[in-house]
C-alpha atoms as a PDB file:
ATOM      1  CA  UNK A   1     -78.513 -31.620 -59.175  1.00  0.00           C
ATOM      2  CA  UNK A   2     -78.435 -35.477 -58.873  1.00  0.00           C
ATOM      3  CA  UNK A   3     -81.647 -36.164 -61.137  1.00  0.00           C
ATOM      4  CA  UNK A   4     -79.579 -33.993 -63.873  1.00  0.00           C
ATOM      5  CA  UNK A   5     -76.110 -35.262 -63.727  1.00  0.00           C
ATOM      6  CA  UNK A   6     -75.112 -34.038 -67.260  1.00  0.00           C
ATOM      7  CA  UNK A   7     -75.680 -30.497 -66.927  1.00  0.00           C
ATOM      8  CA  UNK A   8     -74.253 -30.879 -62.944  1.00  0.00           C
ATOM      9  CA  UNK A   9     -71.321 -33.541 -63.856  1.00  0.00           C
ATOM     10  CA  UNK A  10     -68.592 -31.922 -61.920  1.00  0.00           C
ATOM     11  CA  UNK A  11     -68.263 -30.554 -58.919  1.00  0.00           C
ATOM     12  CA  UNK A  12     -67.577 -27.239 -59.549  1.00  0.00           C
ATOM     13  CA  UNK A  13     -70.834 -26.652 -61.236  1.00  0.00           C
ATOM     14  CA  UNK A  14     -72.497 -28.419 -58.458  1.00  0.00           C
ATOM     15  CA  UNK A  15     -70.885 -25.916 -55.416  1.00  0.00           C
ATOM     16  CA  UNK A  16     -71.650 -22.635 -57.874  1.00  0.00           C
ATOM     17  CA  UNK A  17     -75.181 -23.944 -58.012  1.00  0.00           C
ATOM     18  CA  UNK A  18     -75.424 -23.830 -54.170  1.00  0.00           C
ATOM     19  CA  UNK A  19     -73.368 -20.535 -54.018  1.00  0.00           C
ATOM     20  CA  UNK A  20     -76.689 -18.901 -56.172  1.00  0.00           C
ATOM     21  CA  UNK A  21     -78.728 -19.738 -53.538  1.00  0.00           C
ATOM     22  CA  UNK A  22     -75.949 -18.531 -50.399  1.00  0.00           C
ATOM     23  CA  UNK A  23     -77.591 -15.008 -48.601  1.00  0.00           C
ATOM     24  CA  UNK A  24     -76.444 -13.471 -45.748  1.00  0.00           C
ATOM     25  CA  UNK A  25     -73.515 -14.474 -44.119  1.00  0.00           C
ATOM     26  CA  UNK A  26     -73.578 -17.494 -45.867  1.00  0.00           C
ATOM     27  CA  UNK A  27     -72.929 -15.368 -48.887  1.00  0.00           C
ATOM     28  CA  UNK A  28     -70.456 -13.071 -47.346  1.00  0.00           C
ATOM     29  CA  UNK A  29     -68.734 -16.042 -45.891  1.00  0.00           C
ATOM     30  CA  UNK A  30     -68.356 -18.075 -48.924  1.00  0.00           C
ATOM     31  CA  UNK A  31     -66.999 -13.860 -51.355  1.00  0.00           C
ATOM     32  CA  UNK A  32     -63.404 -15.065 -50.258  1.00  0.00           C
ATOM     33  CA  UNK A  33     -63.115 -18.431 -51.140  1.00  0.00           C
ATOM     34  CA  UNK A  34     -64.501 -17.100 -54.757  1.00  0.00           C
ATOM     35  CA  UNK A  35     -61.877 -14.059 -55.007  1.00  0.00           C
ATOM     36  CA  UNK A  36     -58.944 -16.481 -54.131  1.00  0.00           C
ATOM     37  CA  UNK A  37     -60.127 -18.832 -56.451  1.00  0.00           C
ATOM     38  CA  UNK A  38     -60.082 -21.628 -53.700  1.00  0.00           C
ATOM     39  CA  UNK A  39     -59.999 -25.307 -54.492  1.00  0.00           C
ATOM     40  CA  UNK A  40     -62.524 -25.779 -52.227  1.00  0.00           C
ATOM     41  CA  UNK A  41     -64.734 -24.435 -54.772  1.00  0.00           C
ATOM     42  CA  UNK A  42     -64.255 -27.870 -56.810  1.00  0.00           C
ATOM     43  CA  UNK A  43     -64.962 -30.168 -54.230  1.00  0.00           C
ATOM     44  CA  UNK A  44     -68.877 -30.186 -53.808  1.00  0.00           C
ATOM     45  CA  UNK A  45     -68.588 -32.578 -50.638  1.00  0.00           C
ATOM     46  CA  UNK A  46     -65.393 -30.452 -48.985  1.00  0.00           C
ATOM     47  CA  UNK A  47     -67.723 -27.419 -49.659  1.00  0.00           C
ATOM     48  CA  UNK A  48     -70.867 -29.031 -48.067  1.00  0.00           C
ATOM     49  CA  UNK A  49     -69.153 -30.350 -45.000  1.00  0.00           C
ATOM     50  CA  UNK A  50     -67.386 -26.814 -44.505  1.00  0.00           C
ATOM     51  CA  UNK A  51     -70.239 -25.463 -44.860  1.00  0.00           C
ATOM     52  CA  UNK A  52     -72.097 -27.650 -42.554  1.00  0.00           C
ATOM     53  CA  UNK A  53     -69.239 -26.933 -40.186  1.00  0.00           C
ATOM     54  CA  UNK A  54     -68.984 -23.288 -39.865  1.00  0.00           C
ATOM     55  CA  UNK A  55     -73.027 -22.304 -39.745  1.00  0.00           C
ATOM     56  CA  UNK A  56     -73.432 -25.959 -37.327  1.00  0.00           C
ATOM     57  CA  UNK A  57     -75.704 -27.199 -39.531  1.00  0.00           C
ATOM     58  CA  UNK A  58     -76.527 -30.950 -37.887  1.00  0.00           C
ATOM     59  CA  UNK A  59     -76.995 -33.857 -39.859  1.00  0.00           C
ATOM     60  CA  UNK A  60     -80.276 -34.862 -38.795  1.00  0.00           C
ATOM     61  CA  UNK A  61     -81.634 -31.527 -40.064  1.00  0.00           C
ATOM     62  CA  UNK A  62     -80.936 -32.478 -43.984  1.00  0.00           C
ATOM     63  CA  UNK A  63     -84.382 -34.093 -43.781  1.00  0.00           C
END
């Protein structure tokens, strides 16, 4: 997403390029945010750290 940042120059297409890659509950967590349209949706780093949050993904495990 960052090499390309003309086809991935907003946020929004950067969080619905994640969301094709959500299974599981990550994918079952993420159905109502998409059905209520949320603005979270069009923040790619509100998204990330939410996302981060809920499933406790740690920092140190990016790498």
């Amino acid at each position: 997403m960052f090499v390309d940042d003309k086809t991935f120059s907003r946020d929004a297409l950067k969080v619905t390029f994640l969301i094709t890659y959500l299974m599981g509950l990550a994918l079952e967590w993420v159905i109502p945010y998409i059905k209520k349209d949320s603005l979270l949706l069009s923040d790619y780093w509100g998204f990330l750290a939410k996302i981060k949050w809920v499933f406790g993904w740690e920092e140190d495990e990016d790498f």
